[in-house]
Protein backbone atom coordinates (compact mmCIF):
# COMPACT_ATOMS: atom_id res chain seq x y z
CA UNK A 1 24.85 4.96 16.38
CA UNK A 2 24.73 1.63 14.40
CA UNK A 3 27.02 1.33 10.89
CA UNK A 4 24.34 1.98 8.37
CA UNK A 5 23.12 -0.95 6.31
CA UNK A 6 22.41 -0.98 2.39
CA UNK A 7 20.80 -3.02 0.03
CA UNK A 8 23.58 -5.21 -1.38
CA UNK A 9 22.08 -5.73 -4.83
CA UNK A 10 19.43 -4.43 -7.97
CA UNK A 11 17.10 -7.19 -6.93
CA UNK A 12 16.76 -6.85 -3.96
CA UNK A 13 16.21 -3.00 -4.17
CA UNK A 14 13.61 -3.64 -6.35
CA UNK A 15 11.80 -6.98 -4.44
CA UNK A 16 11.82 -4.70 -0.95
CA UNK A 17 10.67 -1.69 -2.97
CA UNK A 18 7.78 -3.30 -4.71
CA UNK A 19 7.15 -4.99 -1.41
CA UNK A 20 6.69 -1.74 -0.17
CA UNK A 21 4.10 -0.66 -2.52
CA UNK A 22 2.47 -4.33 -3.44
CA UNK A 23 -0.15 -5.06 -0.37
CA UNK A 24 -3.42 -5.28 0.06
CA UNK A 25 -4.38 -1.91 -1.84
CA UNK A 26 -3.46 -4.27 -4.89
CA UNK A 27 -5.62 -7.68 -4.16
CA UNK A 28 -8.17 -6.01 -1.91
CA UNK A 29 -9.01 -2.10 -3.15
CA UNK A 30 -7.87 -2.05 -6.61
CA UNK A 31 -10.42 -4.50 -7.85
CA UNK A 32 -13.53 -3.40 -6.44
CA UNK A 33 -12.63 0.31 -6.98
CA UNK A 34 -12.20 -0.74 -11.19
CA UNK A 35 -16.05 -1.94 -10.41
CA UNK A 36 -17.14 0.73 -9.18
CA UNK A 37 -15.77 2.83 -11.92
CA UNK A 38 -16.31 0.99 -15.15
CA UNK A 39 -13.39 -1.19 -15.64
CA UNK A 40 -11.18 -0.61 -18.29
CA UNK A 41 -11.66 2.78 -19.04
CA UNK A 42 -10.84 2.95 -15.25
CA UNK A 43 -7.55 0.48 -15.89
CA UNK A 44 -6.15 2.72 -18.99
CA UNK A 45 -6.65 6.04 -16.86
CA UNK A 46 -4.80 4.51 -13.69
CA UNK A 47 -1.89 3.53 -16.44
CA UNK A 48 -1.17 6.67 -17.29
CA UNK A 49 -1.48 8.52 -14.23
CA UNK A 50 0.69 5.56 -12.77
CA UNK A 51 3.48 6.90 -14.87
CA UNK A 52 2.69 10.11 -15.89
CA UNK A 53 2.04 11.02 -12.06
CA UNK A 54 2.85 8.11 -9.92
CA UNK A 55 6.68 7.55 -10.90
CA UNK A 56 7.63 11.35 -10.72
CA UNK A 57 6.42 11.58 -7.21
CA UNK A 58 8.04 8.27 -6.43
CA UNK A 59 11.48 9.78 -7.48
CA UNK A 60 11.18 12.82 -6.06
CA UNK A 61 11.00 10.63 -2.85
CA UNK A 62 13.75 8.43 -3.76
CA UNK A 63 15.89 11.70 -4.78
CA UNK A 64 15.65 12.76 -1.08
CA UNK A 65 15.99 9.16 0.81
CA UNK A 66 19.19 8.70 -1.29
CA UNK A 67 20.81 11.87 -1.42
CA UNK A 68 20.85 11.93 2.25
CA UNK A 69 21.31 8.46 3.26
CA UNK A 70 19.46 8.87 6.27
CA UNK A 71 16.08 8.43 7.81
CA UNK A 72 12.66 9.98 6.94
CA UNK A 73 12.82 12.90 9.06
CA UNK A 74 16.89 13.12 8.95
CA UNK A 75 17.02 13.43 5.07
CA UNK A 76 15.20 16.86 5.58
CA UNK A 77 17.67 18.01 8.15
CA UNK A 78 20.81 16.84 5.91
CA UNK A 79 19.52 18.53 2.89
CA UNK A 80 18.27 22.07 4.62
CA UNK A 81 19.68 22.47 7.86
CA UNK A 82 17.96 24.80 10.57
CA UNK A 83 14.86 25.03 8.92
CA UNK A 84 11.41 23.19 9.40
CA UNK A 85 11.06 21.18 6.49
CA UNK A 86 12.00 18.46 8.79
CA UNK A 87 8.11 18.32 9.30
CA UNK A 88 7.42 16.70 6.33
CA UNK A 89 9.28 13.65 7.43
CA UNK A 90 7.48 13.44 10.96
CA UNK A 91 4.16 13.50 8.79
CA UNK A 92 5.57 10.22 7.39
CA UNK A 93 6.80 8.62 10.21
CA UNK A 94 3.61 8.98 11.87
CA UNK A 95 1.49 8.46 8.64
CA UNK A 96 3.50 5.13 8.77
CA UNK A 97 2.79 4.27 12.27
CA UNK A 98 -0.96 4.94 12.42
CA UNK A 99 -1.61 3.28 8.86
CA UNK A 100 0.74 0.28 10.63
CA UNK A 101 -1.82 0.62 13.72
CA UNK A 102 -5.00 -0.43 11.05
CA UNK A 103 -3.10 -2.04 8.75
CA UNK A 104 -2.17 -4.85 10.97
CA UNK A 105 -5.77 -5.18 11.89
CA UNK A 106 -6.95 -6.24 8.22
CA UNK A 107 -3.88 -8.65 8.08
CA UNK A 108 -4.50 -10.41 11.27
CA UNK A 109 -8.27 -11.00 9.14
CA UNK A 110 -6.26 -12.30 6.41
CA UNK A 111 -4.78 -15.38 9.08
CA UNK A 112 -7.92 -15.51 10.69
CA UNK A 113 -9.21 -16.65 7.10
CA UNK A 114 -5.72 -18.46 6.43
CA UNK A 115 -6.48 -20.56 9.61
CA UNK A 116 -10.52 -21.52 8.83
CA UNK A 117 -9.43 -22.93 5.09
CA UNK A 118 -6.93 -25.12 6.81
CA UNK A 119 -9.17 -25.88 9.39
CA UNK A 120 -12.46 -26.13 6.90
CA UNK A 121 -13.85 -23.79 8.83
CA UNK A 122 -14.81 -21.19 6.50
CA UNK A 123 -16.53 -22.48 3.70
CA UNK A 124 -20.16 -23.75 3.64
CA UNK A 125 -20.92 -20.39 5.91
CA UNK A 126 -22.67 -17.53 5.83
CA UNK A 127 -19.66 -15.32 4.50
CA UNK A 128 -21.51 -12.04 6.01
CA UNK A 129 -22.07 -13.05 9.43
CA UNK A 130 -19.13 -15.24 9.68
CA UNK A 131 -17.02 -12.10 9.22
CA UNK A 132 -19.15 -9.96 11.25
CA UNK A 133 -18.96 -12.26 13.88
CA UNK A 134 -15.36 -12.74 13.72
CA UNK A 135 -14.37 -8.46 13.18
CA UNK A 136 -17.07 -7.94 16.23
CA UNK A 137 -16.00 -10.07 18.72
CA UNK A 138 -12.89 -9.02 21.42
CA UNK A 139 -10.69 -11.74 21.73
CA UNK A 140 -9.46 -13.63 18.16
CA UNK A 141 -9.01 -10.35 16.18
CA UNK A 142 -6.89 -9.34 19.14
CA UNK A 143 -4.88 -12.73 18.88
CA UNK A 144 -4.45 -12.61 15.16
CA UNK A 145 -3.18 -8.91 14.96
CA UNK A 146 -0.29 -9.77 17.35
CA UNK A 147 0.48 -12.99 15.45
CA UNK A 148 0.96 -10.78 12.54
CA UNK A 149 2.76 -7.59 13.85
CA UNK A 150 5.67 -10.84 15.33
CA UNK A 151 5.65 -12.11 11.70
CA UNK A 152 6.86 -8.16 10.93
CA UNK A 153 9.09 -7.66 13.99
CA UNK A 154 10.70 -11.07 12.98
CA UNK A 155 11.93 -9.49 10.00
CA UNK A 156 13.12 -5.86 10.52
CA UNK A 157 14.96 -7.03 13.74
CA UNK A 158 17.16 -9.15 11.21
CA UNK A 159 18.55 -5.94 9.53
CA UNK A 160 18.18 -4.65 5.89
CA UNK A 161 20.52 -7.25 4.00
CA UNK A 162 19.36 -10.20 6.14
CA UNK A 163 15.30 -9.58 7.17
CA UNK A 164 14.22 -7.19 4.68
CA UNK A 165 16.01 -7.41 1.23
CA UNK A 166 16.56 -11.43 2.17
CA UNK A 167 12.70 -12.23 2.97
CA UNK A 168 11.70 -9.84 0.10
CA UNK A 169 13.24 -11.41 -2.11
CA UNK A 170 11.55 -14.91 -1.06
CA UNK A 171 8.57 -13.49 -0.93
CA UNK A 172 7.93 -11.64 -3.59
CA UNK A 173 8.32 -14.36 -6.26
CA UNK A 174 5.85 -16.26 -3.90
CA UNK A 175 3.53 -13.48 -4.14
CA UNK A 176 3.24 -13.85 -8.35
CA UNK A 177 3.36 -17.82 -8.41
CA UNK A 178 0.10 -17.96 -6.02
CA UNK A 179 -1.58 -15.11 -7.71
CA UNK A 180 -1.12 -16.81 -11.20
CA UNK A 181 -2.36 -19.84 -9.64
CA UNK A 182 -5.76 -18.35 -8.84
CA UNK A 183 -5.54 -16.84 -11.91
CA UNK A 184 -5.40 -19.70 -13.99
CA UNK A 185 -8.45 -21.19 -12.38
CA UNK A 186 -10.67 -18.32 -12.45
CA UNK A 187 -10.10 -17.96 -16.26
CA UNK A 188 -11.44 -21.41 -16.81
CA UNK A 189 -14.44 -20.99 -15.05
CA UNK A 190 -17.75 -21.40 -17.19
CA UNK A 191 -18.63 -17.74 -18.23
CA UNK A 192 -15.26 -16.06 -17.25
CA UNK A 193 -15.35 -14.64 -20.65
CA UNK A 194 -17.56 -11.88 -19.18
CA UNK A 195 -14.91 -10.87 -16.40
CA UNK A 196 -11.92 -10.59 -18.70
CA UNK A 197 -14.59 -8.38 -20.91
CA UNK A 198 -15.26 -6.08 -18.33
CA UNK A 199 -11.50 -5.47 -17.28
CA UNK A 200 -9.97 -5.19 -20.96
CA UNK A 201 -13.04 -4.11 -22.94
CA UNK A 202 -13.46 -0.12 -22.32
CA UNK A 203 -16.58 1.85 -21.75
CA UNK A 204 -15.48 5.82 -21.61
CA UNK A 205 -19.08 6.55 -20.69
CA UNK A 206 -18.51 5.30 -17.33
CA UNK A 207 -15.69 8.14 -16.77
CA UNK A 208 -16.40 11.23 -14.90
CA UNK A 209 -14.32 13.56 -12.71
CA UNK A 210 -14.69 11.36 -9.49
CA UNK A 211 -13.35 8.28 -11.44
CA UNK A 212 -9.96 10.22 -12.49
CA UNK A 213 -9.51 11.29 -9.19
CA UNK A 214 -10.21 7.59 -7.93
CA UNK A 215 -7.63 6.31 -10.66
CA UNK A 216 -4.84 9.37 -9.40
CA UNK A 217 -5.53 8.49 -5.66
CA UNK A 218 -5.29 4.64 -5.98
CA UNK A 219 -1.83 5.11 -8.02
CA UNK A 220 -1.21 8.05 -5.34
CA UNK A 221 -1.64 5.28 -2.65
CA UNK A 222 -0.60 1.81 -4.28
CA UNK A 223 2.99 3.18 -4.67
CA UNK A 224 3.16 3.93 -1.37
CA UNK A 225 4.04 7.40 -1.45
CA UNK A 226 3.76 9.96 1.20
CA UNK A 227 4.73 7.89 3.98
CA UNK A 228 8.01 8.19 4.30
CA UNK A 229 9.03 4.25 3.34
CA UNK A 230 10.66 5.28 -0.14
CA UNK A 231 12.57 8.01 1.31
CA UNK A 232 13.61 5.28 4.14
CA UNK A 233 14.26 2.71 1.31
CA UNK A 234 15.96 4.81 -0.91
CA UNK A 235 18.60 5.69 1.96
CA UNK A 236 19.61 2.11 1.75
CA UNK A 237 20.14 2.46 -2.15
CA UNK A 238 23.85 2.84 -3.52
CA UNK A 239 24.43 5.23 -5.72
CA UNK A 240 25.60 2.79 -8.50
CA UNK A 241 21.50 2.44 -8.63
CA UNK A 242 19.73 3.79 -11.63
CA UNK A 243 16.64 5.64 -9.63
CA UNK A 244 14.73 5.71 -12.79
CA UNK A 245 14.66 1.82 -13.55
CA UNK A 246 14.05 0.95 -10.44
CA UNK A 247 11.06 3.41 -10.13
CA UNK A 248 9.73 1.98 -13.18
CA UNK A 249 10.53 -1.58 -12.18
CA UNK A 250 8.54 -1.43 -8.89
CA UNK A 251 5.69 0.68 -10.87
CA UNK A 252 5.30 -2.04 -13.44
CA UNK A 253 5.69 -4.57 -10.36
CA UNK A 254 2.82 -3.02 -8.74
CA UNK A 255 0.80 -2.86 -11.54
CA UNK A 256 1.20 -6.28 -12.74
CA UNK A 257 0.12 -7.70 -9.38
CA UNK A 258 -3.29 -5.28 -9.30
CA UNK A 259 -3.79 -6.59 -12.83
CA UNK A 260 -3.59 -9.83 -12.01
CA UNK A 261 -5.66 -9.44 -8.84
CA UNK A 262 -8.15 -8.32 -11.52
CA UNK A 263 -8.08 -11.65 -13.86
CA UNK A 264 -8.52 -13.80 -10.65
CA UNK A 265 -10.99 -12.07 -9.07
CA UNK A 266 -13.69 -10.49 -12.10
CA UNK A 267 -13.79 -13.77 -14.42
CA UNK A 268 -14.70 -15.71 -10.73
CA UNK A 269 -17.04 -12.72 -9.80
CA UNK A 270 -19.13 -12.76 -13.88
CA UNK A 271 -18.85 -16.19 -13.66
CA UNK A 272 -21.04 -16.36 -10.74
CA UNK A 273 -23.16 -13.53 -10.97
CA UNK A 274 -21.89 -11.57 -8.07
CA UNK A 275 -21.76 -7.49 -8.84
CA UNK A 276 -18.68 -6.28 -9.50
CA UNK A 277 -18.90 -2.86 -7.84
CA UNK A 278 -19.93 -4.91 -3.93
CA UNK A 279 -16.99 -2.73 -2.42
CA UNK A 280 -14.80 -3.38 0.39
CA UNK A 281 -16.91 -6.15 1.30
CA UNK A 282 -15.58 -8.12 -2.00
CA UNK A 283 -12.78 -10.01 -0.11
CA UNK A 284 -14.09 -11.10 3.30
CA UNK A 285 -18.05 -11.51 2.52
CA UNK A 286 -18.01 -12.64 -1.15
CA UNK A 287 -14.85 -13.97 -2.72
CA UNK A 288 -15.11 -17.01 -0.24
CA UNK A 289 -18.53 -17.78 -1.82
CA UNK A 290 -16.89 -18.64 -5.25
CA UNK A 291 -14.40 -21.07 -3.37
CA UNK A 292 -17.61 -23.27 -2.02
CA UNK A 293 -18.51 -23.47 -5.57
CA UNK A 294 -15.36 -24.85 -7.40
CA UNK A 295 -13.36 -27.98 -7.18
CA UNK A 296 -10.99 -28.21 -4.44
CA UNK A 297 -12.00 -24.82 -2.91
CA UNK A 298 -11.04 -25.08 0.05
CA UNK A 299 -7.05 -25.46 -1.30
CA UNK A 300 -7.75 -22.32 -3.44
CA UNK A 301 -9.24 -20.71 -0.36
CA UNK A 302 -5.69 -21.39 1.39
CA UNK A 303 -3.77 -20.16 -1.49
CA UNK A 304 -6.03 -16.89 -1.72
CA UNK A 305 -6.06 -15.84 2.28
CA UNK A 306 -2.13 -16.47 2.27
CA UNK A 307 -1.63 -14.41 -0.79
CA UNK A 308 -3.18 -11.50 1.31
CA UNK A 309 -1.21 -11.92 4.36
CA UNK A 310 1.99 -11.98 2.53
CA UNK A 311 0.81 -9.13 0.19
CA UNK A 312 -0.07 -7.10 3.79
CA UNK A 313 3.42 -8.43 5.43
CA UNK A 314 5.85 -7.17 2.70
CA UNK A 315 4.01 -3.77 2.95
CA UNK A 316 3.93 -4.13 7.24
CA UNK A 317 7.76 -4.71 7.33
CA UNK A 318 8.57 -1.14 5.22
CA UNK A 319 6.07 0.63 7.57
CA UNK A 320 7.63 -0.80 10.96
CA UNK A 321 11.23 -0.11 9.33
CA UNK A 322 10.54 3.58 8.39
CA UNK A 323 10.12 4.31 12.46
CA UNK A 324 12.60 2.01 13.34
CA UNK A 325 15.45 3.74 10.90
CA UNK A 326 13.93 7.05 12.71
CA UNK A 327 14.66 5.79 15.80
CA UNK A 328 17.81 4.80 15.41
CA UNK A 329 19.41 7.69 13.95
CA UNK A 330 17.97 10.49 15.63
CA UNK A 331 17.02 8.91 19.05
CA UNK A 332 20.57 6.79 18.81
CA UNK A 333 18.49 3.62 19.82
CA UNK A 334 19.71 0.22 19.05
CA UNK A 335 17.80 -1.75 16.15
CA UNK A 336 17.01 -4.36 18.99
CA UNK A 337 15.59 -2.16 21.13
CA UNK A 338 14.01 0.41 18.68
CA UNK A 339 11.96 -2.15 16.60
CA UNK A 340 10.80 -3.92 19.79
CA UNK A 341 9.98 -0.62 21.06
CA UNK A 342 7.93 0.20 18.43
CA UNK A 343 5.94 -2.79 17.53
CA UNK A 344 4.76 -2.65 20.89
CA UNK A 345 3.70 1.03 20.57
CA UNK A 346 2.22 0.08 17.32
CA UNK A 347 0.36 -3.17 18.45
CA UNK A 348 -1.13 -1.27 20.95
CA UNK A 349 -2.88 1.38 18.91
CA UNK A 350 -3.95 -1.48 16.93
CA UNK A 351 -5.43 -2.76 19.62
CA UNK A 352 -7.85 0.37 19.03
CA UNK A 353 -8.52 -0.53 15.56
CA UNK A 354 -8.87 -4.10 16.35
CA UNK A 355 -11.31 -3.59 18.98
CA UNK A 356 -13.04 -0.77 17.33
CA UNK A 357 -16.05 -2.68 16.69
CA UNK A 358 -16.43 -4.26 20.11
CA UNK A 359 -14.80 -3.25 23.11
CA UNK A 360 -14.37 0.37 21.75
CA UNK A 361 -17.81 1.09 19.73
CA UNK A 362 -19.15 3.56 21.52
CA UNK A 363 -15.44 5.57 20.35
CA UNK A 364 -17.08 6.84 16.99
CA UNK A 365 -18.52 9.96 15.40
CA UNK A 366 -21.04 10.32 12.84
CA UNK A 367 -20.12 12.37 9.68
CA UNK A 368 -22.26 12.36 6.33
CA UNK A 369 -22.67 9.78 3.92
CA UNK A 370 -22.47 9.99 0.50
CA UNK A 371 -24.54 7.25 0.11
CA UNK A 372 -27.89 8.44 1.88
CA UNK A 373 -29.15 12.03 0.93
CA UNK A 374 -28.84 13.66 3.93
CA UNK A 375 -27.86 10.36 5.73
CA UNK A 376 -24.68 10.20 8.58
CA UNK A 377 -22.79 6.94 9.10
CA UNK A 378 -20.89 5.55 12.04
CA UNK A 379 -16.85 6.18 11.91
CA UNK A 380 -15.09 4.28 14.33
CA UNK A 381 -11.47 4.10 15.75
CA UNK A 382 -10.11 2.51 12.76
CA UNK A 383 -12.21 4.31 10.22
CA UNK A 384 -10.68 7.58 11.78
CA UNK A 385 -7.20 5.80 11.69
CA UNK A 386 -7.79 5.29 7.93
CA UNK A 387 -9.39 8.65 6.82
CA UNK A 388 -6.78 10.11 8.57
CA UNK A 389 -3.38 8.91 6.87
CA UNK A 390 -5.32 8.08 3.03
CA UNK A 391 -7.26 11.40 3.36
CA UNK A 392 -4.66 13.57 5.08
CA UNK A 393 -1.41 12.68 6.08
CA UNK A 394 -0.30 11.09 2.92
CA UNK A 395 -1.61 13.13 -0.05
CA UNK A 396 -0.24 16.26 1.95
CA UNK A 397 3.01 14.63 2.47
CA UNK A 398 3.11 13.74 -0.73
CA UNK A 399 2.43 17.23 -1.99
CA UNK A 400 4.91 19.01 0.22
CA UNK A 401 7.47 16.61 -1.15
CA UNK A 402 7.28 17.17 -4.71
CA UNK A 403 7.31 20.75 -3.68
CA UNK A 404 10.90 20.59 -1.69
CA UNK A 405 12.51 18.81 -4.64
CA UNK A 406 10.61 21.29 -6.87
CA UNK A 407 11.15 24.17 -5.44
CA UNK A 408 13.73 24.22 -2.83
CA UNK A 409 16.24 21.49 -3.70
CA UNK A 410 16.14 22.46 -7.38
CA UNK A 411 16.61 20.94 -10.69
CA UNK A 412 20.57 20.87 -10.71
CA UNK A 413 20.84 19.01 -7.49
CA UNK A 414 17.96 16.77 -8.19
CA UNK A 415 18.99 15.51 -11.98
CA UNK A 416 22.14 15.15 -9.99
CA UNK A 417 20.90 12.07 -8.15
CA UNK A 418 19.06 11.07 -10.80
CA UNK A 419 21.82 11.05 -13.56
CA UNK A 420 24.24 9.27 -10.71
CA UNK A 421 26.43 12.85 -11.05
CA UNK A 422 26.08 13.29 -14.75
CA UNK A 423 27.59 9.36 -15.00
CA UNK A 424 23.57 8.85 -16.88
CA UNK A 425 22.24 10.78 -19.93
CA UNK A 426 18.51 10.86 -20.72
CA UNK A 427 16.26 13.46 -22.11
CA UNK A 428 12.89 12.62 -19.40
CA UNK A 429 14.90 13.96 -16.48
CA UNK A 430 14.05 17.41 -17.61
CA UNK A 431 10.56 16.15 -18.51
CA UNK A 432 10.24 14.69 -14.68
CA UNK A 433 11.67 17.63 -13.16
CA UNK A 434 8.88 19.47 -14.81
CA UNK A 435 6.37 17.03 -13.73
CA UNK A 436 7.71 17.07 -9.93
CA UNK A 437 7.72 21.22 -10.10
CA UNK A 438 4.49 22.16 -11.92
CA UNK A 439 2.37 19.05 -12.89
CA UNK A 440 2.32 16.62 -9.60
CA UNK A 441 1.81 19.24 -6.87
CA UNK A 442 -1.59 20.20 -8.60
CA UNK A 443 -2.66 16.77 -9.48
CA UNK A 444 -1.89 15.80 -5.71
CA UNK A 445 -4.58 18.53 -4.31
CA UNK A 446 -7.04 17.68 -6.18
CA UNK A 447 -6.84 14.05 -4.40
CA UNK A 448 -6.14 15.70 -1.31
CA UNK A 449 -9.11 18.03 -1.57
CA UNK A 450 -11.20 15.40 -2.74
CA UNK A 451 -9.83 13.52 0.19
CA UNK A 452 -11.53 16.21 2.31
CA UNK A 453 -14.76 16.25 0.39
CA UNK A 454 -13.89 19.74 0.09
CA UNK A 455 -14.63 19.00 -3.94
């Protein structure tokens, strides 16, 4: 088996962490799910379950991947031998490879759209049926999902120290500089006033049950827990690390970038009088329209669409590298041959989701809408690829992990890793212990059951 790598400094744990967690949940779902639920009552709830849910389960995850030094489904066989807790792990690995699979998919849109500003191809369309068009037809989405999935081989077959922590920490800063950028010129806009209103001004009548659980399961996902990357990341962690400031340092990264996706995107969307709740569709079918409308649109266009792909690669890279890392350790593969291996098995189930809406349509099921009383819609490949690690995979994961810290591994061993053996004193490690044991596992089925529409 390969010499094990680590991440050689605080920085760079932090810039590959928050990579990790910062994709497109932050630019792409976090805005339009604070329109559909009322802005910033929505914003102050997701705060405190951030860190009040969010961070605990994070630890408990980076308690395991660092205790054990090894791989997602490795750490549980280190820390209990002979026993099947192992399971937990394989739920991440494959969460990781199937949410790879459709994840890829949306990022090869994001260079599709990359491609058309440089090209002036995109603006001056019909947003709707130029992305309908595009997501329908068999041959470019195919061409752009491989482009992407080599951007994220490129990367983890360089290592830990030299692809991952290395391009991370390029990246990242990349990542705020454009977003501020946008920022800046969608808070000047005529009537941005309104936007900035919305996401800072609270309205607690909007808040029901089904917006807290939207708030819990969007800090749930944006932190990327559940699929086994922080466990994988946290294995490359010394143990000089403090676990709790750099849990808190990628929370408060990952919240500062959905933040800021809000100020560029709601002043832009007030300003010209597009509803803030459109959904999914925000990104692809309406964003572009604000572009055609602004000085030098097209270059913010650019900027935008490559913000998204290198939000979606920094997240692709820790999802390739969590089966890679299982590969290698418990299949004694080379890195070489492990991460070629699977990105191809990956690319081709995203070949699925890619095609899902052409050459594999008629591979759907109907299931009940919310949306029309007693109504069914169409979920294809990747809709099933989706519902299946957001709804499922991860929110159970999730839950059985904060349960084996919890309740297995125990308190002494796990303020252990937390205090770096005793070498660091604070008074929340009994308050997160309590949190992982009693509070999170609770607060994770309700997302999970919601997940389900069992509630």
């Amino acid at each position: 088996m390969e010499k094990r790598e680590q991440f050689g400094s605080t920085i760079g744990v932090i810039a590959a962490t928050a990579g990790s967690a910062i994709g497109l949940g932050n630019i792409w779902r976090f805005p339009y799910v604070t329109g559909e639920n009322g802005g910033a009552a929505f914003l102050l709830i997701y705060i405190v379950l951030m860190l009040g849910i969010g961070v605990p389960v994070m630890l408990s995850e980076m308690i395991i991947g660092r205790k054990s030094q090894s791989n997602a489904i490795g750490s549980f066989k280190k820390l209990v031998p002979q026993s099947y807790w192992w399971l937990i792990g394989l739920m991440g690995v494959f969460a990781s490879f199937i949410i790879l699979a459709f994840y890829s998919t949306v990022a090869g849109w994001t260079l599709h759209y990359v491609y058309s500003s440089v090209s002036h191809n995109l603006l001056g369309q019909n947003y709707e049926v130029f992305f309908l068009d595009f997501k329908d037809s068999s041959l470019m989405p195919v061409i752009w999902h491989i482009v992407f999935m080599i951007f994220t081989v490129f990367i983890v077959l360089a290592g830990v120290k030299k692809g991952i922590e290395k391009y991370t920490k390029l990246l990242m800063p990349l990542l705020f500089l454009l977003i501020i950028i946008l920022c800046l010129r969608s808070v000047t806009l005529p009537g941005a006033s309104k936007g900035l209103e919305f996401l800072f001004r609270p309205d607690f009548s909007k808040i029901d049950a089904n917006a807290i659980l939207a708030a819990l399961g969007q800090a749930f996902f944006s932190l990327s827990i559940g699929m086994g990357t922080v466990i994988t990341y946290a294995s490359y962690i010394q143990k000089k690390e403090n676990l709790g400031k750099i849990a808190l340092s990628v929370t408060f990264a990952d919240f500062a970038l959905a933040l800021l996706a809000g100020i560029m995107i709601f002043p832009a969307v007030f300003a010209f009088g597009i509803e803030p709740s459109s959904g999914p569709g925000l990104v692809f079918m309406t964003i572009p329209s604000i572009f055609e409308q602004i000085p030098f649109g097209n270059i913010f266009a650019i900027i935008f669409f490559l913000l998204l792909a290198i939000a979606a690669l920094t997240s692709s890279i820790s999802l390739l590298e969590v089966v890679v890392a299982y590969a290698v350790e418990e299949l004694n593969l080379k890195r070489r041959s492990a991460t070629i291996i699977s990105a191809i098995l990956a690319t081709m189930m995203g070949l699925f989701c890619t095609l899902s809406w052409s050459t594999f349509k008629n591979f759907n099921i109907n299931v009940a809408s919310d949306c029309d009383l007693g109504g069914t819609k169409t979920m294809y490949f990747f809709d099933m690829m989706d519902f299946m690690a957001s709804n499922i995979l991860l929110p159970l994961g999730g839950m059985l992990i904060v349960i084996f810290v919890g309740w297995k591994l125990g308190k002494k061993k796990a303020i252990m890793e937390l205090s770096n053996e005793n070498k660091l004193k604070s008074k929340l490690f009994d308050l997160v212990f309590f949190i992982i044991k009693y509070i999170a596992p609770i607060a994770i089925a309700f997302v999970f059951l919601k997940g389900i529409n069992v509630i």
